[in-house]
N, C-alpha and C. Protein backbone atom coordinates (compact mmCIF):
# COMPACT_ATOMS: atom_id res chain seq x y z
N UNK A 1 0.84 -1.19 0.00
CA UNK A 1 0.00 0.00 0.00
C UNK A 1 0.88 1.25 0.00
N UNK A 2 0.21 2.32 -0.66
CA UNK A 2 1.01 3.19 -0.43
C UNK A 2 0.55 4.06 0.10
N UNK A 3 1.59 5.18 0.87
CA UNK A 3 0.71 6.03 1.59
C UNK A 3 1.30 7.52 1.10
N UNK A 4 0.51 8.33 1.72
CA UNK A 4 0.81 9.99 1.43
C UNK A 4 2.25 10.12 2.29
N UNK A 5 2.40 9.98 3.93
CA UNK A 5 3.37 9.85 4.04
C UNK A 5 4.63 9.48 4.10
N UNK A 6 4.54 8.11 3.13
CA UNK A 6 5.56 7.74 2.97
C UNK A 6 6.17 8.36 1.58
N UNK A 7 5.36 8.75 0.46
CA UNK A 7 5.82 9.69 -0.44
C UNK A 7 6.18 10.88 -0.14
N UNK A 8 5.59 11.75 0.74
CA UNK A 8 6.36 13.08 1.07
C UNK A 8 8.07 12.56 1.79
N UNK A 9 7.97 11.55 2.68
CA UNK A 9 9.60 11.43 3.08
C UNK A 9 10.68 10.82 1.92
N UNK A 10 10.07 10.59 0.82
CA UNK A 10 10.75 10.09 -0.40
C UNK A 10 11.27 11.14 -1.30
N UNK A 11 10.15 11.67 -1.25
CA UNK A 11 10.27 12.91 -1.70
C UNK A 11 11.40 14.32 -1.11
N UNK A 12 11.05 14.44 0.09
CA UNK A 12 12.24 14.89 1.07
C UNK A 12 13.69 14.56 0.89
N UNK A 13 13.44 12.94 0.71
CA UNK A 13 14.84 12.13 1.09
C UNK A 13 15.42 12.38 -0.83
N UNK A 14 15.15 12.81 -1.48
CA UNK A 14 15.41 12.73 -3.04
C UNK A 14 15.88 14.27 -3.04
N UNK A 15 15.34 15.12 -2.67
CA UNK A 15 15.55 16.41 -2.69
C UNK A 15 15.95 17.28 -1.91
N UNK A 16 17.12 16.64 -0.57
CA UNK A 16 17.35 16.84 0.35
C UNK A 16 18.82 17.74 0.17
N UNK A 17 19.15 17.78 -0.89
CA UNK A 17 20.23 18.84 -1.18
C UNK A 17 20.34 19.94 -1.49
N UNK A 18 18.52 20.13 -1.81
CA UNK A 18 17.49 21.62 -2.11
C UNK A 18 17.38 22.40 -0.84
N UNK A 19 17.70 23.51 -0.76
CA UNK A 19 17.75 24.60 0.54
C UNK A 19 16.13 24.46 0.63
N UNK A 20 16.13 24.60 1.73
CA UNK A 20 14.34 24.76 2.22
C UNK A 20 13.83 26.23 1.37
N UNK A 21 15.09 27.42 1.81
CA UNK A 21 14.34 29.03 1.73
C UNK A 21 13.82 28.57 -0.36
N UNK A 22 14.75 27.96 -1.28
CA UNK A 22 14.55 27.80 -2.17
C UNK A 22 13.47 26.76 -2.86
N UNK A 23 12.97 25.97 -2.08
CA UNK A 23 11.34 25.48 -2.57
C UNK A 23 10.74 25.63 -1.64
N UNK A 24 10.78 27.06 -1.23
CA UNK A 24 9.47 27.84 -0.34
C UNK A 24 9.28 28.96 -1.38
N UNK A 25 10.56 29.39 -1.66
CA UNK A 25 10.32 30.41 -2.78
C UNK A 25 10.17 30.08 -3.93
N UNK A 26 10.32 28.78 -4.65
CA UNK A 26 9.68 28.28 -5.81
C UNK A 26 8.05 28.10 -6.16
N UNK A 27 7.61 27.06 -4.72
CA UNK A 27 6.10 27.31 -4.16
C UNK A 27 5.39 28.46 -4.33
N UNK A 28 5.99 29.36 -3.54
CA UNK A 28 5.32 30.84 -3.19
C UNK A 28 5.38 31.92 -5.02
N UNK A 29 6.20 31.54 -5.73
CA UNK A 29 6.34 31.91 -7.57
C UNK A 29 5.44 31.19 -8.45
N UNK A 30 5.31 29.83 -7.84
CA UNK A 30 4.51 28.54 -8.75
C UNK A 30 2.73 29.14 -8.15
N UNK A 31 2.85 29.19 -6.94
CA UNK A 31 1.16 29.72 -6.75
C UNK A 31 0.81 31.12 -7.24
N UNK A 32 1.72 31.95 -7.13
CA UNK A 32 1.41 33.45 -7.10
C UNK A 32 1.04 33.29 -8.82
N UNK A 33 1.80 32.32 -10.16
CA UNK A 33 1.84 32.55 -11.40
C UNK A 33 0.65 31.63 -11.80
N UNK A 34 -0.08 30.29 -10.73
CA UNK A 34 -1.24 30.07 -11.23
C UNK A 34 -2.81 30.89 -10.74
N UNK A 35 -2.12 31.57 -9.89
CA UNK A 35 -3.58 32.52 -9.51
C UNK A 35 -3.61 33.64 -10.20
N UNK A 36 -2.38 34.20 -10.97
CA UNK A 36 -2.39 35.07 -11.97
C UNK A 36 -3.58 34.59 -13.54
N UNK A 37 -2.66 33.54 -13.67
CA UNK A 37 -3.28 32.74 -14.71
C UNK A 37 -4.76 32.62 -14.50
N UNK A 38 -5.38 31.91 -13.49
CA UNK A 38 -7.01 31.63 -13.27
C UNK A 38 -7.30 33.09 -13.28
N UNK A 39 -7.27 34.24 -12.93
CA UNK A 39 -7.81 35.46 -12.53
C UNK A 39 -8.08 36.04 -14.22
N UNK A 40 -6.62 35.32 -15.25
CA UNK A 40 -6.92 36.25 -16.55
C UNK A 40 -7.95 34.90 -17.28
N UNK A 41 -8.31 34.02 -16.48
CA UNK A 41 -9.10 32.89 -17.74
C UNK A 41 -10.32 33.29 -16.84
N UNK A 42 -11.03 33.83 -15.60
CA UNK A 42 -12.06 34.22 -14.77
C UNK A 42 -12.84 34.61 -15.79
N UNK A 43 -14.37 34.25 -15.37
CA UNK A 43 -15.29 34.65 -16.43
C UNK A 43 -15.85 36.09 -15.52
N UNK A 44 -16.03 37.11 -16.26
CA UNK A 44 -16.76 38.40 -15.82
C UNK A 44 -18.11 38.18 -16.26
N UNK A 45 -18.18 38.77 -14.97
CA UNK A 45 -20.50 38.72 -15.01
C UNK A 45 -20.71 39.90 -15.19
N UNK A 46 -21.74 40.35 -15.14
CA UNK A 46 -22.86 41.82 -15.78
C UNK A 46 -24.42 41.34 -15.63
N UNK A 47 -24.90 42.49 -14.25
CA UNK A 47 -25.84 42.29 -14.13
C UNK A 47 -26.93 43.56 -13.79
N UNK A 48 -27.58 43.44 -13.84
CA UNK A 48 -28.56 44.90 -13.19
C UNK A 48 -28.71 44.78 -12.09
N UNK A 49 -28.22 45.66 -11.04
CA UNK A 49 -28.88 45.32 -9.62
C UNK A 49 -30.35 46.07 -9.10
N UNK A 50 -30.91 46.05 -7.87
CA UNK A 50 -32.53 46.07 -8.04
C UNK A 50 -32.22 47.64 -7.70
N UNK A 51 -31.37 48.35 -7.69
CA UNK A 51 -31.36 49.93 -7.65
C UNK A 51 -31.41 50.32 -9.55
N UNK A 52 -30.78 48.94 -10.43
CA UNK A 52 -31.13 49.78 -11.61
C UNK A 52 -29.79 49.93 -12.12
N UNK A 53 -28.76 49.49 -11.25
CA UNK A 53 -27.14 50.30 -11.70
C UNK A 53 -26.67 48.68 -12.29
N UNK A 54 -25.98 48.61 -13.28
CA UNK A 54 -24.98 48.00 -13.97
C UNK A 54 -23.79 47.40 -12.99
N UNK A 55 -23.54 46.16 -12.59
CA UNK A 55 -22.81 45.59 -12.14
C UNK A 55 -21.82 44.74 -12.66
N UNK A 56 -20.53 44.93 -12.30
CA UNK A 56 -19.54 43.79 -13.33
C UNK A 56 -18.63 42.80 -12.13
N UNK A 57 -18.56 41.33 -11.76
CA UNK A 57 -18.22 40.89 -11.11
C UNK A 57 -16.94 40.09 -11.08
N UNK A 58 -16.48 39.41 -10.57
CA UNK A 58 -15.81 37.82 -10.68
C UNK A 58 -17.31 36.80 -10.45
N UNK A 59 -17.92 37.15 -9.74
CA UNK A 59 -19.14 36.02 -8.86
C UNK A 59 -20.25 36.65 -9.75
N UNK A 60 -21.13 35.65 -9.78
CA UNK A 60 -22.41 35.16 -10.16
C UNK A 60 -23.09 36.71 -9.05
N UNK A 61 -24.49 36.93 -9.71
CA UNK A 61 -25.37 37.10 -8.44
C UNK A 61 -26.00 36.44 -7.77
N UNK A 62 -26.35 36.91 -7.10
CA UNK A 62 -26.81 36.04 -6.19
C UNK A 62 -28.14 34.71 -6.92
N UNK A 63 -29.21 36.05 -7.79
CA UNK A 63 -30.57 35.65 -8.51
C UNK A 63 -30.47 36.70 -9.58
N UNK A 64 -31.54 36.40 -10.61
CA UNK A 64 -31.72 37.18 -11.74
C UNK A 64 -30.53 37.34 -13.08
N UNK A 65 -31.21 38.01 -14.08
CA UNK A 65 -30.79 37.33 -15.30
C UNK A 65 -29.07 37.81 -15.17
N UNK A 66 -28.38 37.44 -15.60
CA UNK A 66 -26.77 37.46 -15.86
C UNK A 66 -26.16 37.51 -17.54
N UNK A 67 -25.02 38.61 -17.88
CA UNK A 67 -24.72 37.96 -18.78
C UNK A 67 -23.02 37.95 -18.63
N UNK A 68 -22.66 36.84 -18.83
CA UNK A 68 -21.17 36.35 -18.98
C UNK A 68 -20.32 37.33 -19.98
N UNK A 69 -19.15 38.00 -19.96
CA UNK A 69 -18.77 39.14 -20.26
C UNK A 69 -17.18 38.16 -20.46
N UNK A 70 -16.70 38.41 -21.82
CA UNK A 70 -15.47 37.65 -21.79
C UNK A 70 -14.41 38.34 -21.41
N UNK A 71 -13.72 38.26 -20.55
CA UNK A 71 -12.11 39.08 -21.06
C UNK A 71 -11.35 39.34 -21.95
N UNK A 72 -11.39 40.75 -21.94
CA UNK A 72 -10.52 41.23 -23.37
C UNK A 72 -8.94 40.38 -23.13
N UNK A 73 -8.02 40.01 -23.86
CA UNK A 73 -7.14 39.22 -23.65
C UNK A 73 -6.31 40.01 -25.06
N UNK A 74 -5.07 40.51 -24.67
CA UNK A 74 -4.29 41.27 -25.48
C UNK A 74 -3.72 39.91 -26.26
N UNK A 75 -3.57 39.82 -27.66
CA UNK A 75 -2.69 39.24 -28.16
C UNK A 75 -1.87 40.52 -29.11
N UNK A 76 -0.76 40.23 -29.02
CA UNK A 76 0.05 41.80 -29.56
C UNK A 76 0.25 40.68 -31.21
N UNK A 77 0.50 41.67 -31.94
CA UNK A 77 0.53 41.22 -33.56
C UNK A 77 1.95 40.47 -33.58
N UNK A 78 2.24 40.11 -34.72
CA UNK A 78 3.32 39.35 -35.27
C UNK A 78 4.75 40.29 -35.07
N UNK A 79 4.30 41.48 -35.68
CA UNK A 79 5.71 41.91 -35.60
C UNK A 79 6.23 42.78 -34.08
N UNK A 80 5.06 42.86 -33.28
CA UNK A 80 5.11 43.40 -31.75
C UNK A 80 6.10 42.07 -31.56
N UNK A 81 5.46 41.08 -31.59
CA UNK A 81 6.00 39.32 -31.11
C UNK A 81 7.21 39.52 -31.29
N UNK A 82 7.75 39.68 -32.72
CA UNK A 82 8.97 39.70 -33.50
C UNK A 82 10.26 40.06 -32.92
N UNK A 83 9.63 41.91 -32.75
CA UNK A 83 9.93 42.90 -32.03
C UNK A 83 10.77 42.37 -30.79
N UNK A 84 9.91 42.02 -29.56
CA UNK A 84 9.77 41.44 -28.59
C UNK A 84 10.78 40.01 -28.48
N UNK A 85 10.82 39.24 -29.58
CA UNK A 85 11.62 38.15 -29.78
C UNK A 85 12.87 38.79 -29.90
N UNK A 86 13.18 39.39 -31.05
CA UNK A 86 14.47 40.49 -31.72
C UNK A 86 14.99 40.80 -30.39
N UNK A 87 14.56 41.84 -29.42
CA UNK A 87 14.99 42.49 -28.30
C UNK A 87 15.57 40.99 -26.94
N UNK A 88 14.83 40.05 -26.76
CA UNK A 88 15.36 39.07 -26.12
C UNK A 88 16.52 38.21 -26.57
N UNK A 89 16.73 38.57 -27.86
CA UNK A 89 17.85 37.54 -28.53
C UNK A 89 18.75 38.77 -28.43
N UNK A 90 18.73 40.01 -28.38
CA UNK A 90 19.40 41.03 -28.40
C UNK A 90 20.45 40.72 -26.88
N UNK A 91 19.38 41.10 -25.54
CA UNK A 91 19.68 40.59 -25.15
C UNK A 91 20.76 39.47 -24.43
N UNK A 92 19.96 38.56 -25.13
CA UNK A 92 20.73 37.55 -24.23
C UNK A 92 22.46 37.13 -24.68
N UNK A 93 22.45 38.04 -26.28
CA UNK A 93 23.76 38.04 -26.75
C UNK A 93 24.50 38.87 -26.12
N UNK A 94 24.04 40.10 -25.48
CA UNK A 94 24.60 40.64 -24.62
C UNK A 94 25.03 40.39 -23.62
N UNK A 95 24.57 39.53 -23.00
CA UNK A 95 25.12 38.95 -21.34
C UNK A 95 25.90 37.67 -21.93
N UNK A 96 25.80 36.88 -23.09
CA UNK A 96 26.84 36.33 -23.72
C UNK A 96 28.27 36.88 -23.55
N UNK A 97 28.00 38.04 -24.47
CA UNK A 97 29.22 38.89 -24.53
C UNK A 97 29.78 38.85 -23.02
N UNK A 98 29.31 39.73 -22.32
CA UNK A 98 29.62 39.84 -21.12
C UNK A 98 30.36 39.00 -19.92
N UNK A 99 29.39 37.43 -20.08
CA UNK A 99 30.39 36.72 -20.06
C UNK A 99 31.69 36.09 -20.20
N UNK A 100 31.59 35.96 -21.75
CA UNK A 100 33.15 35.69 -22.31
C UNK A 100 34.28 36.66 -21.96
N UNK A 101 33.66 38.13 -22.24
CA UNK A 101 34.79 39.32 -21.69
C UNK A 101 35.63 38.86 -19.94
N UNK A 102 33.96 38.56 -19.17
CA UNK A 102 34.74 38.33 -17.79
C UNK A 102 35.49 36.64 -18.07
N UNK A 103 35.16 35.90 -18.65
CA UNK A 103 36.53 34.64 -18.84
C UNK A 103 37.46 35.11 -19.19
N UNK A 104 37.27 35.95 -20.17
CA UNK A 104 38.60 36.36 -20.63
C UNK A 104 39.38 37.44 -20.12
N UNK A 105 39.06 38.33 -19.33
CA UNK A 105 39.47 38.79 -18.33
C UNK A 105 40.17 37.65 -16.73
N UNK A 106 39.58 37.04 -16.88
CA UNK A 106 40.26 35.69 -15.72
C UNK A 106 41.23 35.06 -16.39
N UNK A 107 41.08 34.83 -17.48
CA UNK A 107 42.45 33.95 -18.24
C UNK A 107 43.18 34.85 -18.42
N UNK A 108 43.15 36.14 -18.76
CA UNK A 108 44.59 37.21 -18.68
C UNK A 108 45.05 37.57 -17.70
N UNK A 109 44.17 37.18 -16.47
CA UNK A 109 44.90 37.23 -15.08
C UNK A 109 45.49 36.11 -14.58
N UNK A 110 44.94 34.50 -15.00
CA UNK A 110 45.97 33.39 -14.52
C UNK A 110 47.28 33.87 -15.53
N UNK A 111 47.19 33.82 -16.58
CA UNK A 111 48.05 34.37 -17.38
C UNK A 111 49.55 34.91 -16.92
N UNK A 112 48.43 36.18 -16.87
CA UNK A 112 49.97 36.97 -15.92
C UNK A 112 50.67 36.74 -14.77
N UNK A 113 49.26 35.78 -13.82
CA UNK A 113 50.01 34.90 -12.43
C UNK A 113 51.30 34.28 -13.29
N UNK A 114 50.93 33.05 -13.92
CA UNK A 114 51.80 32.92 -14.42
C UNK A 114 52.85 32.76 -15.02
N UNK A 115 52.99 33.95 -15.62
CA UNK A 115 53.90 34.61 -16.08
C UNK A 115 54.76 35.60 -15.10
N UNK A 116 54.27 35.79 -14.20
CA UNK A 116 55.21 36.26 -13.56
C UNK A 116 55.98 35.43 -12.29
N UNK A 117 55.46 34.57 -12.11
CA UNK A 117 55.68 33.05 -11.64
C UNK A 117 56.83 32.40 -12.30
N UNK A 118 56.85 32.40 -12.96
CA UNK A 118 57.63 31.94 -14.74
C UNK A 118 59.07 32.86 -14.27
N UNK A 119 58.37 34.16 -14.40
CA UNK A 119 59.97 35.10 -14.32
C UNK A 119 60.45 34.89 -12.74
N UNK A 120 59.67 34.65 -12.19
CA UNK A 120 60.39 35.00 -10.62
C UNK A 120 61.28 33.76 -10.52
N UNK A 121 61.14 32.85 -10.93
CA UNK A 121 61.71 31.56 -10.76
C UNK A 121 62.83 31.44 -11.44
N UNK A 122 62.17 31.86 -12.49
CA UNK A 122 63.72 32.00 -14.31
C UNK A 122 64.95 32.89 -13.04
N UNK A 123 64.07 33.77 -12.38
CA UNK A 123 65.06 35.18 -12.10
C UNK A 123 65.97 34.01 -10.96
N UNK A 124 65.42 33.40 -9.88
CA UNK A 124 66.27 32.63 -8.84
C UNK A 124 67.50 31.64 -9.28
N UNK A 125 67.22 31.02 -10.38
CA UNK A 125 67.30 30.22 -10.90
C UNK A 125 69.28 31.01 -11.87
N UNK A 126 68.77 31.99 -12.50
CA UNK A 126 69.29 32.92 -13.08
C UNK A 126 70.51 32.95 -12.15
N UNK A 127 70.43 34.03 -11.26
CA UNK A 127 71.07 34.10 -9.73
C UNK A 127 71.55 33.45 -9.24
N UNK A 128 71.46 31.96 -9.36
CA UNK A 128 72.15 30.72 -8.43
C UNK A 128 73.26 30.36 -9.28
N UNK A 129 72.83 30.68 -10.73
CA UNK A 129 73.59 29.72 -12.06
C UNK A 129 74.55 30.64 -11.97
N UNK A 130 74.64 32.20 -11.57
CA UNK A 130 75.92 33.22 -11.62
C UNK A 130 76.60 33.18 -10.23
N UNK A 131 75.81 33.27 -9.17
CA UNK A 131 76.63 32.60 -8.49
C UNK A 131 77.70 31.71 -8.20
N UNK A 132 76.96 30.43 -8.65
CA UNK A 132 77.84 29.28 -8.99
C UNK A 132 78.82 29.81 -9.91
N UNK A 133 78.78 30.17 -11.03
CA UNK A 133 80.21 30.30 -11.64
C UNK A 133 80.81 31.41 -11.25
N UNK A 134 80.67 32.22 -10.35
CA UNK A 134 81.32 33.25 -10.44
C UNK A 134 81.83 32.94 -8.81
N UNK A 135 81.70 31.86 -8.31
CA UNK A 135 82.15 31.72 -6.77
C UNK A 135 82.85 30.10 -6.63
N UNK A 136 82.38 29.38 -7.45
CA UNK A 136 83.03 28.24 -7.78
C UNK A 136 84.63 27.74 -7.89
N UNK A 137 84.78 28.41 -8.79
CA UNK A 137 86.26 28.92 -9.37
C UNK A 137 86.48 27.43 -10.21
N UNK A 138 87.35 26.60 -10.40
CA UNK A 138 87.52 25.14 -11.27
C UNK A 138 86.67 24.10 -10.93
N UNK A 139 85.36 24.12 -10.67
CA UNK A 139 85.11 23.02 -10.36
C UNK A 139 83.74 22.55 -11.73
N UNK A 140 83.73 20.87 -11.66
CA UNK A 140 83.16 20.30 -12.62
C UNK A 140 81.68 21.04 -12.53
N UNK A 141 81.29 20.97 -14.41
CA UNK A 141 79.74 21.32 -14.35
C UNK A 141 80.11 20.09 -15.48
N UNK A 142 78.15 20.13 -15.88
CA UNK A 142 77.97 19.03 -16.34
C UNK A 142 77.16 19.74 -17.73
N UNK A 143 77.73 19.28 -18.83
CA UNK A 143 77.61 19.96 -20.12
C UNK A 143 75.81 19.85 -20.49
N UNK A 144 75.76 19.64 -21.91
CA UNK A 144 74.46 19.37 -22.49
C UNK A 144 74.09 18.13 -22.76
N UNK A 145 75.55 17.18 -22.81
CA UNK A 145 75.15 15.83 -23.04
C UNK A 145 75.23 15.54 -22.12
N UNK A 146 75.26 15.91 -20.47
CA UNK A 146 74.97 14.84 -19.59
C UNK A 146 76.57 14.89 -18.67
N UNK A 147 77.48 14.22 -19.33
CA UNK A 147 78.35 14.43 -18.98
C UNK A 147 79.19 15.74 -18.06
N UNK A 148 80.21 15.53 -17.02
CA UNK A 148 80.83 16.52 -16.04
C UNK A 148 82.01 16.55 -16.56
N UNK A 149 82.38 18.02 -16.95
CA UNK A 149 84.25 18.38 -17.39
C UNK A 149 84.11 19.88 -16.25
N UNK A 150 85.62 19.92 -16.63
CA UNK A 150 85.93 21.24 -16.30
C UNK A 150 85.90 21.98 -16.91
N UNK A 151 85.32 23.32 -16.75
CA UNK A 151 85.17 24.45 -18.21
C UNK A 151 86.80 25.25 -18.02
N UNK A 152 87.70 25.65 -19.10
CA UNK A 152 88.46 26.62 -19.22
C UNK A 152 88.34 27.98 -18.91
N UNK A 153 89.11 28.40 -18.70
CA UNK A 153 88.76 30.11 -18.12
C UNK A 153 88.10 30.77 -18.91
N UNK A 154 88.00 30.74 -20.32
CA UNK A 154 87.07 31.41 -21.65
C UNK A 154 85.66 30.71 -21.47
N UNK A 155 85.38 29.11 -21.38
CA UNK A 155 84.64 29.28 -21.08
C UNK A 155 83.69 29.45 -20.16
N UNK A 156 84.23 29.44 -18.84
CA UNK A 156 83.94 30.05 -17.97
C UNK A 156 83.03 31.39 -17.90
N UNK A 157 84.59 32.37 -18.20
CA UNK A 157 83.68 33.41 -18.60
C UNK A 157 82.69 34.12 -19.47
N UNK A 158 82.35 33.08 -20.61
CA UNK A 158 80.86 32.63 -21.76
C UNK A 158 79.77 32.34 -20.67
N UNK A 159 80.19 31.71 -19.72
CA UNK A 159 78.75 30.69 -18.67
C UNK A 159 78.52 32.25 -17.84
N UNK A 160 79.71 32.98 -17.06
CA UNK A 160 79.31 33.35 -16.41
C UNK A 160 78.71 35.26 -17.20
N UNK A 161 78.93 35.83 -18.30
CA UNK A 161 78.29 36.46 -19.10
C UNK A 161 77.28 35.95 -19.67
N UNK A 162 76.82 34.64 -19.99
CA UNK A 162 75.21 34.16 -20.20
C UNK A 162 74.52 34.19 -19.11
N UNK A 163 74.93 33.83 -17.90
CA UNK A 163 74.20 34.05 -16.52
C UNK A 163 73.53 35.30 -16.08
N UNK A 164 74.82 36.39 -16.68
CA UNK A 164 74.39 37.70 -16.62
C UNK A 164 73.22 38.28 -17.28
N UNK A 165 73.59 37.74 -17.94
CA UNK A 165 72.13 38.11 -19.35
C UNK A 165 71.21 37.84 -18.98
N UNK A 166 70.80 36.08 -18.48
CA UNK A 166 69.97 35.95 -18.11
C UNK A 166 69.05 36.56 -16.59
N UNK A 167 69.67 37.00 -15.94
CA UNK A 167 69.88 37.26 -14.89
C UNK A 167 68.87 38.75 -15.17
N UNK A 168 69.71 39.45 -16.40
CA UNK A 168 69.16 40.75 -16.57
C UNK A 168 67.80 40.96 -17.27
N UNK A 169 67.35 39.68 -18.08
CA UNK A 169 66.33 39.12 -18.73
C UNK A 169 65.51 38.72 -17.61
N UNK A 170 65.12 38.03 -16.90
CA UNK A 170 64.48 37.64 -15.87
C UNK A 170 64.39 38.89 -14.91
N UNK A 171 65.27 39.23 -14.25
CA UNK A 171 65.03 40.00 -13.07
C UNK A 171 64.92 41.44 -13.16
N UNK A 172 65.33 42.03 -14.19
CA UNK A 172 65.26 43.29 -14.80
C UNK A 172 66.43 43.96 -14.15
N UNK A 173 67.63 43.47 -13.76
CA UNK A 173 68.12 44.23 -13.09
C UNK A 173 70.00 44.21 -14.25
């Protein structure tokens, strides 16, 4: 058998990751937009009352003759619609735009993180490599193939003028 309360706790237990304030305020949008709705499909009455005066209602009278009065109901023309369509696609390309600008405004800021991440490191890095040769004095480095020699005093001072460079490239100094 099934019961009412065991579907509302199913129901609960399924949708339990939904904030309460947010399907109170869905509820309270979902009723407010079908009582809108019934109020514009409401039939209007028209009646004479016994003073003689013209009456227009939501409700019936009480007795005596009635006549049912339809609601005028705007339908706007094709190109109002159009109009109206045109301006929402307008729109929504706009907050498109808007979007992408702010991504792309965030990616030119990891960007420049970085990139300047990139240099600060190049710059330490820079600094240690002139160090080393310029405080070292004969001792083994280890070339491009892998291998450890001793560099000659020329080239020495090639390693330790590329260091510089780099040094001045990275750190600005």
């Amino acid at each position: 058998m099934h019961s009412y309360r065991s579907s509302f706790r199913r129901f609960f237990a399924i949708h339990a990751e939904t904030p309460i304030p947010t399907i109170i305020t869905a509820t309270i949008c979902l009723s407010a937009a079908l009582s809108i709705a019934a109020r514009a499909e409401a039939a209007i009455y028209k009646w004479t009352n016994a003073n003689g005066r013209t009456v227009y209602s939501e409700t019936p009278p009480p007795s005596g003759r009635v006549t049912v009065v339809a609601p005028r109901v705007h339908h706007p023309s094709a190109e109002a619609s159009q109009a109206q369509r045109q301006k929402t696609l307008e729109t929504l390309q706009r907050l498109r735009d808007k979007q992408e600008d702010r991504e792309l405004a965030r990616q030119k800021q990891a960007d420049a993180r970085a990139k300047s991440q990139y240099r600060k490191s190049a710059c330490r890095q820079a600094r240690h490599r002139l160090q080393s040769y310029e405080s070292l004095g004969h001792r083994r480095i280890r070339g491009k193939d892998g291998n450890y020699y001793y560099p000659t005093d020329p080239q020495r001072s090639a390693l330790i003028k590329k260091a510089r460079e780099q040094v001045k490239t990275f750190c600005g100094n």
